[in-house]
Protein backbone atom coordinates (compact mmCIF):
# COMPACT_ATOMS: atom_id res chain seq x y z
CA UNK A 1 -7.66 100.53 -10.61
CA UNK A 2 -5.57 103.68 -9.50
CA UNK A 3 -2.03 103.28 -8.50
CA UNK A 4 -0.69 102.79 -5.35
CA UNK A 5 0.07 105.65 -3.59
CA UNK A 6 3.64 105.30 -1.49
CA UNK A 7 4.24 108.08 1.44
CA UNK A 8 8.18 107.89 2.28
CA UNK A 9 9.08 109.11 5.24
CA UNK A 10 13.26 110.06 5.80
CA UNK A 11 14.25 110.64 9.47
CA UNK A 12 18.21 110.60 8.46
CA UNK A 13 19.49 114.10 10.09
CA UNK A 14 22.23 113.84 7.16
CA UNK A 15 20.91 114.81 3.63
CA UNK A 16 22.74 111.39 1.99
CA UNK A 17 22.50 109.44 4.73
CA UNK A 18 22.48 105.39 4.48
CA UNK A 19 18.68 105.13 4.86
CA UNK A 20 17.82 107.97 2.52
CA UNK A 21 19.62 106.13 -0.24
CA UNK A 22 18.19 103.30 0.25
CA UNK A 23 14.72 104.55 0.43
CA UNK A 24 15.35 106.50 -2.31
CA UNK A 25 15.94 103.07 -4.05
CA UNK A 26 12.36 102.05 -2.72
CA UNK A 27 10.69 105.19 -4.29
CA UNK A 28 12.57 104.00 -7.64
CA UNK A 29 11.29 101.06 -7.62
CA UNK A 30 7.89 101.81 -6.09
CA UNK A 31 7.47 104.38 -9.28
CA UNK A 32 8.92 101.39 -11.76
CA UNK A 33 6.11 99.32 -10.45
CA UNK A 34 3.36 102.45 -11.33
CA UNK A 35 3.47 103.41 -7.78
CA UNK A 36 2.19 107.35 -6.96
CA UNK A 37 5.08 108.28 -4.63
CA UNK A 38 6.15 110.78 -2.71
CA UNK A 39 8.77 111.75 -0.09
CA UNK A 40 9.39 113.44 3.12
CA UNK A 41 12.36 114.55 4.99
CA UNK A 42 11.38 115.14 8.63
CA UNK A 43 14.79 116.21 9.51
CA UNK A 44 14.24 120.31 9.40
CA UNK A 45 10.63 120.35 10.00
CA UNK A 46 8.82 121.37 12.90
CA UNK A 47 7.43 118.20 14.24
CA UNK A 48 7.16 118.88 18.19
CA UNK A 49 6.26 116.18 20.57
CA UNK A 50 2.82 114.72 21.70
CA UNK A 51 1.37 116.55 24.87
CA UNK A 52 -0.85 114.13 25.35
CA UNK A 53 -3.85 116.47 25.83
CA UNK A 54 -6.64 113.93 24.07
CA UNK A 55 -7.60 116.23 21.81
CA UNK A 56 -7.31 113.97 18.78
CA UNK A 57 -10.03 112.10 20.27
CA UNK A 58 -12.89 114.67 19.43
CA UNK A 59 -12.07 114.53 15.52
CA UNK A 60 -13.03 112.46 12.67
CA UNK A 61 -9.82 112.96 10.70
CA UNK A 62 -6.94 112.87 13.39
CA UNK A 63 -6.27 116.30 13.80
CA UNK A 64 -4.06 117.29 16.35
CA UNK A 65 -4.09 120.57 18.08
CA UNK A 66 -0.53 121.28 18.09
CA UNK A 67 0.36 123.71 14.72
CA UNK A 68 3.51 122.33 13.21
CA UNK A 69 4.56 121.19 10.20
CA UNK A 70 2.76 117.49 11.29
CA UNK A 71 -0.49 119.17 9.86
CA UNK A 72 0.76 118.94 6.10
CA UNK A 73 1.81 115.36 6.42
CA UNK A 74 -1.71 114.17 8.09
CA UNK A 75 -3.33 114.03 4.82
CA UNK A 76 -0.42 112.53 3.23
CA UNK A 77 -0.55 109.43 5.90
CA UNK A 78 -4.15 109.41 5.54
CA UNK A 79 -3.93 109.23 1.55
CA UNK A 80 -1.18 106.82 1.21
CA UNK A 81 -1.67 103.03 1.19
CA UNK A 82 2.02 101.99 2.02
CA UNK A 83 4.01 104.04 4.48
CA UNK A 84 7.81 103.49 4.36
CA UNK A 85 9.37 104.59 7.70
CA UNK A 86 13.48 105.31 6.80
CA UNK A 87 15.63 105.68 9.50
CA UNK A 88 19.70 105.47 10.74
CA UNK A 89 19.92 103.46 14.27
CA UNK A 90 20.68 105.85 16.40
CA UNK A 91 22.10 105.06 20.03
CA UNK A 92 20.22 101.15 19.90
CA UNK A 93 17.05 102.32 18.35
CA UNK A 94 15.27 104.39 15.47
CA UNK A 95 16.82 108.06 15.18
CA UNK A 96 14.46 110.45 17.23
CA UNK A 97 13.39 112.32 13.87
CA UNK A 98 11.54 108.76 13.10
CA UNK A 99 10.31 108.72 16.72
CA UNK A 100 8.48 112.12 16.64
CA UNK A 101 6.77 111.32 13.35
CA UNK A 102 5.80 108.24 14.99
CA UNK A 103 4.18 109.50 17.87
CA UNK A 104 2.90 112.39 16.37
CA UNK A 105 0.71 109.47 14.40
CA UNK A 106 -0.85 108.85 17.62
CA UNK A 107 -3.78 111.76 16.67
CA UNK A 108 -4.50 109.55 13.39
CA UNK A 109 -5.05 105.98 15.70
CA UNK A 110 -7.71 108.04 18.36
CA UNK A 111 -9.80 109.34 16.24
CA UNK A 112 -13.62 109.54 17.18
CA UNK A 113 -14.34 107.07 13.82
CA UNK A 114 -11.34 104.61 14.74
CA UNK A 115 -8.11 103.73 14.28
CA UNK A 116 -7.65 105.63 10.73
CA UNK A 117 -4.03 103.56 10.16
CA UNK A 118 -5.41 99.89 10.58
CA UNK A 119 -4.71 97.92 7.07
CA UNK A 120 -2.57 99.97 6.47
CA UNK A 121 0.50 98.58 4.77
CA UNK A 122 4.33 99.77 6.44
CA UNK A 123 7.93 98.60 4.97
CA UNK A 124 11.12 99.79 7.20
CA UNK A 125 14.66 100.77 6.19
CA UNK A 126 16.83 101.04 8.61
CA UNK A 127 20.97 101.49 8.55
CA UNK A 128 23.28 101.16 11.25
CA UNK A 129 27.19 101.58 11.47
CA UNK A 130 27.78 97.93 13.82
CA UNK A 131 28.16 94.83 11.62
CA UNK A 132 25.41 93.43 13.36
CA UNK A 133 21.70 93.77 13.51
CA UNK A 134 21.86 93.26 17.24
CA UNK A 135 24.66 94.75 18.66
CA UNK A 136 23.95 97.66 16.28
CA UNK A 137 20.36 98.05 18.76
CA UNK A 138 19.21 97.81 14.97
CA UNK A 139 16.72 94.39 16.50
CA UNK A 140 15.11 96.85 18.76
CA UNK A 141 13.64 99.60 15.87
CA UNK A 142 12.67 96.61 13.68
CA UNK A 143 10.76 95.13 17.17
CA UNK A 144 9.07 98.45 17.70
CA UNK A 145 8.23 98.89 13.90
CA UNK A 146 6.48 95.51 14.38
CA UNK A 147 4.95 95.86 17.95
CA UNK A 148 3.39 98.91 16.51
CA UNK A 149 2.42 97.34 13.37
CA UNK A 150 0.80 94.65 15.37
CA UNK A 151 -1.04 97.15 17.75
CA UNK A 152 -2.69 99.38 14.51
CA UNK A 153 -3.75 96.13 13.01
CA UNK A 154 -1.50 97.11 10.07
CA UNK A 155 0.46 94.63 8.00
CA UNK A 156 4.39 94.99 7.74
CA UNK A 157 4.91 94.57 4.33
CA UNK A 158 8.78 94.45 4.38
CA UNK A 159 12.17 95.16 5.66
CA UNK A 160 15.31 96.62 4.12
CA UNK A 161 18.64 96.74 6.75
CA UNK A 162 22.05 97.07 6.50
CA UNK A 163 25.49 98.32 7.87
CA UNK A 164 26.79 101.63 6.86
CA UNK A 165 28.57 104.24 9.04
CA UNK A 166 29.78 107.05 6.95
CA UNK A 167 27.45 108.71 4.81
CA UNK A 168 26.61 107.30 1.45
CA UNK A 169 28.57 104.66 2.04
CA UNK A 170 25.82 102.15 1.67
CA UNK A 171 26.24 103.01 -2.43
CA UNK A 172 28.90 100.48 -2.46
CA UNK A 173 26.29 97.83 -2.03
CA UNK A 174 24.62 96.35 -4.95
CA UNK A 175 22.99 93.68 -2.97
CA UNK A 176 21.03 95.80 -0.32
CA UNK A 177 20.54 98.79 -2.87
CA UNK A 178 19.16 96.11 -4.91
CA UNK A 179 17.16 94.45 -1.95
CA UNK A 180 15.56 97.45 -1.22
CA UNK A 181 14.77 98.50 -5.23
CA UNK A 182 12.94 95.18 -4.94
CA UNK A 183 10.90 95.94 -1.91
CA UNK A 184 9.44 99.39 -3.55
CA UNK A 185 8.29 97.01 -6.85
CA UNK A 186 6.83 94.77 -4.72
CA UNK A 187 4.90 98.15 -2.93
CA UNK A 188 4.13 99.29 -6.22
């Protein structure tokens, strides 16, 4: 049987930002597991919004009109087998770097042979600089991760959350840089 193959997707707009360390702790332990993975900063790339123009609709593969930088990650998403979404809570929610990839996935759910993302499995890693998963608006990404989970017919496979405001400053916690090691071996 081949190995897994893990897509990672960062949305942090800071290079060492909470959630990029700690999905970099997934891709370690994704990789200790035998895992095929590979990584992804959106933050940089051209990913512009859905237009809604349908044209996704007409393919077999998902592929969307609009000529960005979306149209090397396509076969990436296709490919994988576990997609890790990575993002900082930004203003009560998921940063808006993980909200373009997101939508941008639409083209891959309309396609004229199906939903191309159903069993797929997803795992989350989110950061946030309140103490608390709902004050930090942290609740409301991990809702929407699983609302859309639930509406591909994909299967969340796992969460990985804490509180860290400055960057990299999620290094001085064992437990959750552990936690989250743990999740990638379990994707792996």
């Amino acid at each position: 049987m081949s190995p897994k193959r893990v897509l990672i997707v960062k949305s942090s707009p800071r290079k060492r930002g909470n959630s990029t360390l700690l999905a970099e702790q997934v891709a370690a332990g994704a990789r200790a597991a035998g895992a095929e993975v590979e990584s992804v900063t959106v933050q940089g790339m051209d990913i512009q919004p859905c237009t809604a123009c349908e044209a996704c609709k007409d393919t077999e593969e998902g592929d969307c009109i609009l000529d960005d930088d979306m149209q090397a990650l396509y076969p990436k998403i296709r490919q994988a087998d576990v997609i890790v979404v990575a993002t900082p809570v930004y203003f009560f929610t998921m940063s808006a770097q993980a909200k373009l990839f997101i939508d941008r996935c639409y083209a891959l759910i309309q396609t004229a042979r199906g939903n191309l993302l159903t069993g797929k499995k997803f795992a989350f890693v989110l950061a946030y600089g309140d103490t608390d998963l709902f004050t930090s608006g942290g609740i409301n990404a991990i809702r929407a991760f699983q609302d859309m989970c639930r509406y591909l017919e994909a299967e969340v496979v796992g969460f990985v959350y804490g509180t860290a405001m400055e960057e990299g400053e999620i290094q001085s916690q064992s437990d959750l840089l552990q936690e989250a090691y743990r999740l990638g071996q379990k994707l792996g």
